[in-house]
C-alpha atoms as a PDB file:
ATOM      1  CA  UNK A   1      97.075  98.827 123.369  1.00  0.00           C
ATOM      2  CA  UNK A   2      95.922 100.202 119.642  1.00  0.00           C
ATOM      3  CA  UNK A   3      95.944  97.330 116.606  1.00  0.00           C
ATOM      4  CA  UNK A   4      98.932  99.324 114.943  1.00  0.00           C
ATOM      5  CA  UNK A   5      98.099  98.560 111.093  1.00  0.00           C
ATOM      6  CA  UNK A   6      97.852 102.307 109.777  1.00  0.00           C
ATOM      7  CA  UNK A   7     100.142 104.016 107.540  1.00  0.00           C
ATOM      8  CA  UNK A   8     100.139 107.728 108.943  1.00  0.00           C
ATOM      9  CA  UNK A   9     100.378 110.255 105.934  1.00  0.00           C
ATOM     10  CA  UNK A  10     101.094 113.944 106.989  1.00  0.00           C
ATOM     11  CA  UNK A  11     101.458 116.156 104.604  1.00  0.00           C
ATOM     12  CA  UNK A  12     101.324 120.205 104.360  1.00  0.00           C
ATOM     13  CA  UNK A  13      97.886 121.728 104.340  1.00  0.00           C
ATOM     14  CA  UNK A  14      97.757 125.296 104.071  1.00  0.00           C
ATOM     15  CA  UNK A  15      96.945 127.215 107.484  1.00  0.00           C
ATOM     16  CA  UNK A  16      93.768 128.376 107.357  1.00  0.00           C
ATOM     17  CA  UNK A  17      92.465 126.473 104.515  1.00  0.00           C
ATOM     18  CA  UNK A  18      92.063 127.514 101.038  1.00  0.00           C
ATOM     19  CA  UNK A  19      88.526 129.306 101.205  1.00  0.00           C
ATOM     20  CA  UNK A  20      87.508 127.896  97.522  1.00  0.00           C
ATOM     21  CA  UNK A  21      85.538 124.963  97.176  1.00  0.00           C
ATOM     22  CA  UNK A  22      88.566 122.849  96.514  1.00  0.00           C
ATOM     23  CA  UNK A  23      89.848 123.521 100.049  1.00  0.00           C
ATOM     24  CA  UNK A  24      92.261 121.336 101.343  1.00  0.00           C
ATOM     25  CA  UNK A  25      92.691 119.814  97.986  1.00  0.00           C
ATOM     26  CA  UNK A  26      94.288 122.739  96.678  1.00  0.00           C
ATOM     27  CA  UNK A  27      97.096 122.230  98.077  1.00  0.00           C
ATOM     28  CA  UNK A  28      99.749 120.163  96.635  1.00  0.00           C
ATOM     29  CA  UNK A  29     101.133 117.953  99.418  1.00  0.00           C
ATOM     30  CA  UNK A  30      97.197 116.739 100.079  1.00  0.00           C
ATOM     31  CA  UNK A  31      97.279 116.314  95.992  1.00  0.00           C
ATOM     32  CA  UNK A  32     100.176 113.656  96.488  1.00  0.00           C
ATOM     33  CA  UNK A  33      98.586 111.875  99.546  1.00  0.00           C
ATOM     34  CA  UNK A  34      95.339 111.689  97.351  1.00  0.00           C
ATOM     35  CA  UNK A  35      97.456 109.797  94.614  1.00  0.00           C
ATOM     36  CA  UNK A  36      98.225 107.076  97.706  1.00  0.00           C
ATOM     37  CA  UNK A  37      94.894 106.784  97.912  1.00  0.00           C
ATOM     38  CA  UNK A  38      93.690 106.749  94.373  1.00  0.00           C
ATOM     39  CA  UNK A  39      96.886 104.361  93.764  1.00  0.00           C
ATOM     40  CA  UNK A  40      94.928 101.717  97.238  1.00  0.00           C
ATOM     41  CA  UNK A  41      91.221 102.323  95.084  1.00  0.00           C
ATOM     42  CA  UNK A  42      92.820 101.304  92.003  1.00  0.00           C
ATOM     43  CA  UNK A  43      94.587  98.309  93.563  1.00  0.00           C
ATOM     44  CA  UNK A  44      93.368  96.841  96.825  1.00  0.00           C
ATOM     45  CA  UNK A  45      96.920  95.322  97.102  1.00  0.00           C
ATOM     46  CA  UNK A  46      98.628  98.429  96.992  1.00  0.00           C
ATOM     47  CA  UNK A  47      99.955  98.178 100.739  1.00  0.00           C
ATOM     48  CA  UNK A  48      98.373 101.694 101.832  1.00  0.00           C
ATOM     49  CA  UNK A  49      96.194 101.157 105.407  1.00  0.00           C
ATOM     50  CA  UNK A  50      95.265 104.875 105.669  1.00  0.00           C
ATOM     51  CA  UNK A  51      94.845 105.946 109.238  1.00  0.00           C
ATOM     52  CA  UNK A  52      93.020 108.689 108.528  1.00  0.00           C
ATOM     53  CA  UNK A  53      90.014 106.299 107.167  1.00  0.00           C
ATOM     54  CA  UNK A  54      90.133 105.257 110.953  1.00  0.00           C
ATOM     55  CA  UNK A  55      88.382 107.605 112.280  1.00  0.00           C
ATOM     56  CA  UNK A  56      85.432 109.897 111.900  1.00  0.00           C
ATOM     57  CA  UNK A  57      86.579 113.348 109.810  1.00  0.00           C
ATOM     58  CA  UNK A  58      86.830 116.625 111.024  1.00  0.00           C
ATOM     59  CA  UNK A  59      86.265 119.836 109.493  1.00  0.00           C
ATOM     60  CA  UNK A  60      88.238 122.527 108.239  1.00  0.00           C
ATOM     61  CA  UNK A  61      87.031 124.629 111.062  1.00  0.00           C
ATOM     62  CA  UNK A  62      87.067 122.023 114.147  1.00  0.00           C
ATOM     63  CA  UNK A  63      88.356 123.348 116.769  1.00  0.00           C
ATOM     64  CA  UNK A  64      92.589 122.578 117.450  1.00  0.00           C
ATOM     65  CA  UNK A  65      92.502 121.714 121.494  1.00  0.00           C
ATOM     66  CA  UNK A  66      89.110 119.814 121.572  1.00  0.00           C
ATOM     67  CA  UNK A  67      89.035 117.873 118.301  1.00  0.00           C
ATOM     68  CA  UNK A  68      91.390 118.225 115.565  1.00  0.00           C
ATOM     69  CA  UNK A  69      94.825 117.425 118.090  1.00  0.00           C
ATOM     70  CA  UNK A  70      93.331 114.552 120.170  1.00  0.00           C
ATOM     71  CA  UNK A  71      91.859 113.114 116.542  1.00  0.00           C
ATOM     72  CA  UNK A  72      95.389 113.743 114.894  1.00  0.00           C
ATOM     73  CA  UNK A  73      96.850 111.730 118.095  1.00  0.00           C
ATOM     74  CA  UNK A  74      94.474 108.935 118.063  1.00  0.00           C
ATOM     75  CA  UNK A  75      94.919 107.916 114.506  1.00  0.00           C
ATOM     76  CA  UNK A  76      98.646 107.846 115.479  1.00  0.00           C
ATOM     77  CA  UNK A  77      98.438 105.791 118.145  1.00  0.00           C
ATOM     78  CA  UNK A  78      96.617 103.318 115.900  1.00  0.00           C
ATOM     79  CA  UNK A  79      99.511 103.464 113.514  1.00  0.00           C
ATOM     80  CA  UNK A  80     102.512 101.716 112.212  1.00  0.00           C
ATOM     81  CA  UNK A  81     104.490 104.311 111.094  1.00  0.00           C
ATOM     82  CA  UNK A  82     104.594 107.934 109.478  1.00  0.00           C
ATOM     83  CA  UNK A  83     104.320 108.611 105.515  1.00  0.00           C
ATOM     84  CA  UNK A  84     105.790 112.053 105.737  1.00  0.00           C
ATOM     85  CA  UNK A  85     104.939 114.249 101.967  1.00  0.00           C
ATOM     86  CA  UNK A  86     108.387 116.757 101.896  1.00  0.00           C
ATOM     87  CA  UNK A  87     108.395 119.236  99.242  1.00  0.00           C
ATOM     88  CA  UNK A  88     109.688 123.314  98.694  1.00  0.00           C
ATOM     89  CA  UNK A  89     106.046 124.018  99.372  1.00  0.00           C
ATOM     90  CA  UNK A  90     105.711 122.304 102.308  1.00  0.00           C
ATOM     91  CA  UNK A  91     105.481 124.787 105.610  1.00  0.00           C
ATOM     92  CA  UNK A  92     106.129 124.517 109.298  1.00  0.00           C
ATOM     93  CA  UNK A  93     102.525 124.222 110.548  1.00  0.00           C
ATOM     94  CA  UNK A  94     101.004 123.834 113.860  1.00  0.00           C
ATOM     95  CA  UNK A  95      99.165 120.331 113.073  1.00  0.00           C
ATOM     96  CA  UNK A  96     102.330 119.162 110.564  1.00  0.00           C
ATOM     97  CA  UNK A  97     104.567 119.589 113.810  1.00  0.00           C
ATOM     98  CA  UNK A  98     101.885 118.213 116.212  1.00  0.00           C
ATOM     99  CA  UNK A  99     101.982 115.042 113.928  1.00  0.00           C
ATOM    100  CA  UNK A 100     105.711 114.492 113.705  1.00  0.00           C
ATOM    101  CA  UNK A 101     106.651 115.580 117.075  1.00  0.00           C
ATOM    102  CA  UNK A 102     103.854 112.616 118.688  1.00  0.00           C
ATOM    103  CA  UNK A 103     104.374 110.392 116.229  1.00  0.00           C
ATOM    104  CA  UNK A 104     107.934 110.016 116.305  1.00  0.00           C
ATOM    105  CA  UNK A 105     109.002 111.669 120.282  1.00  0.00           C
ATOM    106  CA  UNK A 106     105.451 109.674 122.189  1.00  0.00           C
ATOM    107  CA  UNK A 107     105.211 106.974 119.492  1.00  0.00           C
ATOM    108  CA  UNK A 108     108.388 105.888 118.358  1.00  0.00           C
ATOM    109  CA  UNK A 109     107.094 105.422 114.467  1.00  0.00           C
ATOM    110  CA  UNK A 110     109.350 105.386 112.052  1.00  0.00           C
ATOM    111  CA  UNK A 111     109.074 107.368 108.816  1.00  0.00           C
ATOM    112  CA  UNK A 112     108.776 106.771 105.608  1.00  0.00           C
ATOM    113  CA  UNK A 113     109.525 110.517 103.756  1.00  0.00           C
ATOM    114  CA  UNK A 114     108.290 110.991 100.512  1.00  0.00           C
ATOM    115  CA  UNK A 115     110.085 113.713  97.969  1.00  0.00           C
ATOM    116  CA  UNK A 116     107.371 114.603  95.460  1.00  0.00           C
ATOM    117  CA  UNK A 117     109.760 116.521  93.315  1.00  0.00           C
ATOM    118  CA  UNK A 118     112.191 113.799  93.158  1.00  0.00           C
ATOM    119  CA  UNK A 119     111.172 110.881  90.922  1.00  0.00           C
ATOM    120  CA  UNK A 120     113.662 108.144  91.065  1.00  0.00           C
ATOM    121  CA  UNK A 121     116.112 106.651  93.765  1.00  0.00           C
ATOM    122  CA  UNK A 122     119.332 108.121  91.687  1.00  0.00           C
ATOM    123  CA  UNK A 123     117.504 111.733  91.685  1.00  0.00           C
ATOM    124  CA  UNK A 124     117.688 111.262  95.376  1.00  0.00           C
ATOM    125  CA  UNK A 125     121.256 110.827  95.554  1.00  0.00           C
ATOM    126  CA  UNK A 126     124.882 112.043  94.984  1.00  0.00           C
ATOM    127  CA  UNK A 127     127.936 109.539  95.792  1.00  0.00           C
ATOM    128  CA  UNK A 128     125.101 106.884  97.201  1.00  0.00           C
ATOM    129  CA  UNK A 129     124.071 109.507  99.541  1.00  0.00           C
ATOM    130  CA  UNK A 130     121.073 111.994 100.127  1.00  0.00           C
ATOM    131  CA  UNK A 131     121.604 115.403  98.188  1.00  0.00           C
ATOM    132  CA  UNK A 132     122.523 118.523  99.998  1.00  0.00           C
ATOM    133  CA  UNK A 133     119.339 119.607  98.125  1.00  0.00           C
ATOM    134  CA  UNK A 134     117.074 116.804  99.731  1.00  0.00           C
ATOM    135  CA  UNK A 135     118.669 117.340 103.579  1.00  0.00           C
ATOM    136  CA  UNK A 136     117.515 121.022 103.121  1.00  0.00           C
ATOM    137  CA  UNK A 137     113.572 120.402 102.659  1.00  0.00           C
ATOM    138  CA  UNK A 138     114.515 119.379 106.493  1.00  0.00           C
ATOM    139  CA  UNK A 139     114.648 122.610 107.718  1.00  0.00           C
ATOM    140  CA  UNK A 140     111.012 123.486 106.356  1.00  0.00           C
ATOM    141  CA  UNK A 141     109.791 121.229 109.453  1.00  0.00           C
ATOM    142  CA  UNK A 142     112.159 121.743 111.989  1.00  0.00           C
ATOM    143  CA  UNK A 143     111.007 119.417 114.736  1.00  0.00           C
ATOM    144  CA  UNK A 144     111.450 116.235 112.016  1.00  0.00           C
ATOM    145  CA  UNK A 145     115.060 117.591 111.663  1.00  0.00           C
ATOM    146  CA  UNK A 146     115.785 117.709 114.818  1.00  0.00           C
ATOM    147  CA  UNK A 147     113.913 114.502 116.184  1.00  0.00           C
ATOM    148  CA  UNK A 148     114.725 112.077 113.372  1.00  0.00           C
ATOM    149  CA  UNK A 149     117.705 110.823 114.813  1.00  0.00           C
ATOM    150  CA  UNK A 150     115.339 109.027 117.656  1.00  0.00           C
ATOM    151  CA  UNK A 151     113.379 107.232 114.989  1.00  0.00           C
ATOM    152  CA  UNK A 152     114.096 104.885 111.209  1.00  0.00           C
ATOM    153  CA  UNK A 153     113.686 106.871 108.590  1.00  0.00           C
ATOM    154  CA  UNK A 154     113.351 105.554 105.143  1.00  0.00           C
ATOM    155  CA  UNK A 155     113.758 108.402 102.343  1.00  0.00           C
ATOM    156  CA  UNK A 156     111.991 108.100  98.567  1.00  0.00           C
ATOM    157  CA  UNK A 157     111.188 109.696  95.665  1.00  0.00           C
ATOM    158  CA  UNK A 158     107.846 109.975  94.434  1.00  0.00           C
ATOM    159  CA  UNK A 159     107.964 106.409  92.623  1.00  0.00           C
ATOM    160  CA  UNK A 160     104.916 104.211  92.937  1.00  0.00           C
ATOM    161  CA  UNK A 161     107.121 100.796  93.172  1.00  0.00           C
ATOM    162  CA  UNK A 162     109.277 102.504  95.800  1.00  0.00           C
ATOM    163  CA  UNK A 163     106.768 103.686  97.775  1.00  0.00           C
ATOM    164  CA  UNK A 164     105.355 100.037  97.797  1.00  0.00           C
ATOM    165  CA  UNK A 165     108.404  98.474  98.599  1.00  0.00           C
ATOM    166  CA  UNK A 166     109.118 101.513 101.797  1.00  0.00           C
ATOM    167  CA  UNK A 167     105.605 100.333 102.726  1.00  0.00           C
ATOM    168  CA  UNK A 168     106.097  97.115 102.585  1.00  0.00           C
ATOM    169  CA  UNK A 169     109.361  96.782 104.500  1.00  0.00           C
ATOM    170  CA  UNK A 170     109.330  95.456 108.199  1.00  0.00           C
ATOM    171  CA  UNK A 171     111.933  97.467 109.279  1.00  0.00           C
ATOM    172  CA  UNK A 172     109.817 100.793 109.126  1.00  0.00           C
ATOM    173  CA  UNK A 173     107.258  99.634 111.312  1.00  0.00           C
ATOM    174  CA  UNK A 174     106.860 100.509 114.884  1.00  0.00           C
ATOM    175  CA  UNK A 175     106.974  96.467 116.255  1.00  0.00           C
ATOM    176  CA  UNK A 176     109.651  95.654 114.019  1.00  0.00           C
ATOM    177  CA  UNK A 177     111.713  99.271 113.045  1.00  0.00           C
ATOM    178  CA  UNK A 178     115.567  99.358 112.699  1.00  0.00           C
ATOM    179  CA  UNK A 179     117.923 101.235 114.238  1.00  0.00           C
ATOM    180  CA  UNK A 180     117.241 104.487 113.968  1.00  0.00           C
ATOM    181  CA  UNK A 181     119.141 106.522 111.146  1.00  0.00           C
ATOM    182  CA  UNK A 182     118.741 107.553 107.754  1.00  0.00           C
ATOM    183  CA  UNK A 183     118.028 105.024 105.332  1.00  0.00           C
ATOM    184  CA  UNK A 184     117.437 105.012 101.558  1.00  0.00           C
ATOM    185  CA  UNK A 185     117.575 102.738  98.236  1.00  0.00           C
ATOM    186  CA  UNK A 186     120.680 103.352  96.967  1.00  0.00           C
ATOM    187  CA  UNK A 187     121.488 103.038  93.265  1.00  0.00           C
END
């Protein structure tokens, strides 16, 4: 069995990639898992274990059967759970539901969802519970929608000491998750 110590991110990437030389990185939902990153260069204790970083890249233009799906698989096996980038731009795309639908239906990882547009807890929230608003960014990815009931799911804004503390927490980790259900900070 896989050393689980990866955090997963998936995040939107636009399908086929942005031809400019910025590819991938014009796109806002890889922006956001580049701040993770530049937050874990900045700050080796930042609690960020990137499973991407795992193993070797692939190209834009890999092919999806042979190498991009069982690469996207493998660094889920080796992970602990799923930091999930949800925003009005993200789309429903082939590897986006490929990652949720293994990582939470095969894998059993819990979530952590991240709401870039959202930048504190109370933002989040109305009554101590998540926003119509929030619950509809759901439907952009259907298969988390419909499969997060199987699986923890932690929901934050796009907070740097909330994000630390989601990442930090036992109970959104594969050998240690909660129940499933919906969690959040509340206020």
């Amino acid at each position: 069995m896989a050393y689980r110590n990866g955090n997963y991110a998936a995040f939107y990437v636009a399908e086929p990639f942005d031809p400019s030389a910025l590819g991938a990185n014009a796109t806002k939902d890889f922006q956001y898992y580049n701040l993770l990153r530049a937050w874990k260069g900045a700050d080796s204790s930042f609690p960020f274990n990137d499973s991407h970083d795992k193993t070797y890249n692939v190209r834009d233009g890999s092919d999806w059967e042979s190498t991009l799906k069982p690469r996207l698989r493998e660094r889920l096996r080796n992970s602990k759970n799923i930091v999930l980038f949800l925003s009005s731009i993200t789309a429903n795309s082939r590897a986006l539901r490929e990652e949720i639908d293994y990582g939470i239906n095969d894998q059993g990882l819990p979530v952590i969802v991240i709401y870039p547009e959202y930048d504190s807890k109370e933002s989040l929230l109305t009554n101590g519970a998540l926003k119509q608003s929030v619950k509809n960014l759901w439907d952009k990815l259907p298969i988390f929608r419909d499969s997060m009931e199987a699986v923890p799911t932690l929901h934050v804004p796009m907070k740097k000491e909330l994000i630390k503390s989601a990442l930090q927490n036992d109970g959104f980790m594969v050998g240690s998750k909660k129940e499933p259900g919906i969690y959040r900070y509340n206020q």
